[in-house]
C-alpha atoms as a PDB file:
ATOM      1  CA  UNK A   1      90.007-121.960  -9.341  1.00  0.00           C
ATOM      2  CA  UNK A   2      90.811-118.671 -10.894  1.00  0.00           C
ATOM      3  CA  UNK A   3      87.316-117.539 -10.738  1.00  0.00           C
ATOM      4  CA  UNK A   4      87.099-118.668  -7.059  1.00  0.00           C
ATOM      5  CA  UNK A   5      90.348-116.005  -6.747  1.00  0.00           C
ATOM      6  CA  UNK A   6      89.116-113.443  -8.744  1.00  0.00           C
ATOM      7  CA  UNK A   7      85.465-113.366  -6.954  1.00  0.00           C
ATOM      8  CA  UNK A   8      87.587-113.915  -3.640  1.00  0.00           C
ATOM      9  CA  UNK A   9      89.601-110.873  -3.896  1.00  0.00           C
ATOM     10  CA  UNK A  10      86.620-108.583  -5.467  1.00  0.00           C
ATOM     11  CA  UNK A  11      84.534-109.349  -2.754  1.00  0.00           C
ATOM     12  CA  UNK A  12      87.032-109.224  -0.091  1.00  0.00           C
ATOM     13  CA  UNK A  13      88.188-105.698  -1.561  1.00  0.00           C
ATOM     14  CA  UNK A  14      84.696-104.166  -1.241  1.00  0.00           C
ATOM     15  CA  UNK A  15      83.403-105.296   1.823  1.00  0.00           C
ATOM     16  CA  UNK A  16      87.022-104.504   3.605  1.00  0.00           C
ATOM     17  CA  UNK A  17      86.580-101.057   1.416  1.00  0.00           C
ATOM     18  CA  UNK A  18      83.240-100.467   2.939  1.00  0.00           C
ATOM     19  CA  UNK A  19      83.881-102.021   6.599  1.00  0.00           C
ATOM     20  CA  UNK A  20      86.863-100.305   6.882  1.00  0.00           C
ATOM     21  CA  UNK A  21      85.088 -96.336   6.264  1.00  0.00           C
ATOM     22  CA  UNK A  22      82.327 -97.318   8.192  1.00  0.00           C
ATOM     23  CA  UNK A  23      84.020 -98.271  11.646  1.00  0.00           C
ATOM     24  CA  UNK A  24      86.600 -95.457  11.374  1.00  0.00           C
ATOM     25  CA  UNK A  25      84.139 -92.639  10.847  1.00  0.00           C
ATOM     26  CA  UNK A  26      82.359 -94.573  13.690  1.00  0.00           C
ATOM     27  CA  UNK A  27      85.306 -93.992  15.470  1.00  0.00           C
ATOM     28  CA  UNK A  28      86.730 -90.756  14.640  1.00  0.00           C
ATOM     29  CA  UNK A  29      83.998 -88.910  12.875  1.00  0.00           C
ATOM     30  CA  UNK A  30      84.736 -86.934   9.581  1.00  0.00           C
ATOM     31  CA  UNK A  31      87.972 -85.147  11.016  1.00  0.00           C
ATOM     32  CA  UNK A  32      91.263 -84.462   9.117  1.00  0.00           C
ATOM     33  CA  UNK A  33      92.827 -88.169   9.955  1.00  0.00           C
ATOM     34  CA  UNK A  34      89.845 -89.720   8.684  1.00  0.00           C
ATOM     35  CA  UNK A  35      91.316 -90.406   5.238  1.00  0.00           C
ATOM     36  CA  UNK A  36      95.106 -91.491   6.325  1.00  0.00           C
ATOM     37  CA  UNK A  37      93.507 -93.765   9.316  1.00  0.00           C
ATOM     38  CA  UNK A  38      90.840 -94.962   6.553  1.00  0.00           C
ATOM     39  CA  UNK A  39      93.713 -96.001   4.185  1.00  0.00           C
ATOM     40  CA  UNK A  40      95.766 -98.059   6.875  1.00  0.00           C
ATOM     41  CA  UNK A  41      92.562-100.032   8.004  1.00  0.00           C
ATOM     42  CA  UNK A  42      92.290-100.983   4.363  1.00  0.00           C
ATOM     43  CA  UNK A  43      95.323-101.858   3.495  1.00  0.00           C
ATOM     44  CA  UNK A  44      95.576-104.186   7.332  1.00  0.00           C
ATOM     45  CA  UNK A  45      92.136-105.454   6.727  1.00  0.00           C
ATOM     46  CA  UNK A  46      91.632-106.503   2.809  1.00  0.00           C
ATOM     47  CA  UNK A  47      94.984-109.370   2.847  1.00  0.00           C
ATOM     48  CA  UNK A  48      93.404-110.554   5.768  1.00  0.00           C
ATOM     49  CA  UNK A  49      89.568-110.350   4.203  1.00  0.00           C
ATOM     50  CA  UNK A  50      91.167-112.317   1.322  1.00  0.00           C
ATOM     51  CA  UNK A  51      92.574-115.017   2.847  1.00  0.00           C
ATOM     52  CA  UNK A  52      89.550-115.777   4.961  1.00  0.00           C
ATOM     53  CA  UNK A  53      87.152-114.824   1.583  1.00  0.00           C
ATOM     54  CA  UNK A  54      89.328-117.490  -0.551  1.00  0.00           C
ATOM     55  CA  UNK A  55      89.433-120.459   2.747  1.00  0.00           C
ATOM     56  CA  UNK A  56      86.025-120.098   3.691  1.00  0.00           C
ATOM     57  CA  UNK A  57      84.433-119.567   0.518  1.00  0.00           C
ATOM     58  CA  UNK A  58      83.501-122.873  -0.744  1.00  0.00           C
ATOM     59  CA  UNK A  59      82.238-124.306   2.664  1.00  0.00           C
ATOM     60  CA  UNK A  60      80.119-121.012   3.303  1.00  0.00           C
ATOM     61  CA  UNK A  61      78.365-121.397   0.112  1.00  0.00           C
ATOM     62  CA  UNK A  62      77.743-124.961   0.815  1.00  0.00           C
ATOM     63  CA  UNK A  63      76.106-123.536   4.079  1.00  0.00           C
ATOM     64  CA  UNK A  64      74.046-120.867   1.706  1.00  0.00           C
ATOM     65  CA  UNK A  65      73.111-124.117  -0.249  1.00  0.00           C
ATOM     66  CA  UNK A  66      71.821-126.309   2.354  1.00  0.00           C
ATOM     67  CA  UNK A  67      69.795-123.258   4.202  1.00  0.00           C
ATOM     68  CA  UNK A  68      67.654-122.223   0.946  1.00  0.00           C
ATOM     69  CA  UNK A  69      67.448-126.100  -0.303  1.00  0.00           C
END
């Protein structure tokens, strides 16, 4: 279980990290709010990446499983 959390909230943290830059420079480009609007989609998206990362974990690897068996 506490390797299920730890991977949960590593992985959740980068891709959020990652997601999170790429749709806001999508959005607004490389301008001087990039950074501050950057931040705030982080910190809104990674709980929420988490959650869904730890509850849907298990039965997506399961999935993984049964499509390269």
């Amino acid at each position: 279980m506490k390797q299920r959390l730890v991977f949960a909230l590593i992985m959740s943290c980068v891709l959020s990290l990652l997601m999170t830059c790429w749709v806001t420079w999508i959005n607004l480009g490389w301008s001087q709010e990039f950074c501050t609007q950057w931040l705030t989609a982080f910190v809104l998206a990674w709980p929420a990446a988490a959650l869904v990362s730890f509850g849907c974990g298990p039965e997506i690897q399961k999935l993984s499983l049964r499509i390269t068996s």
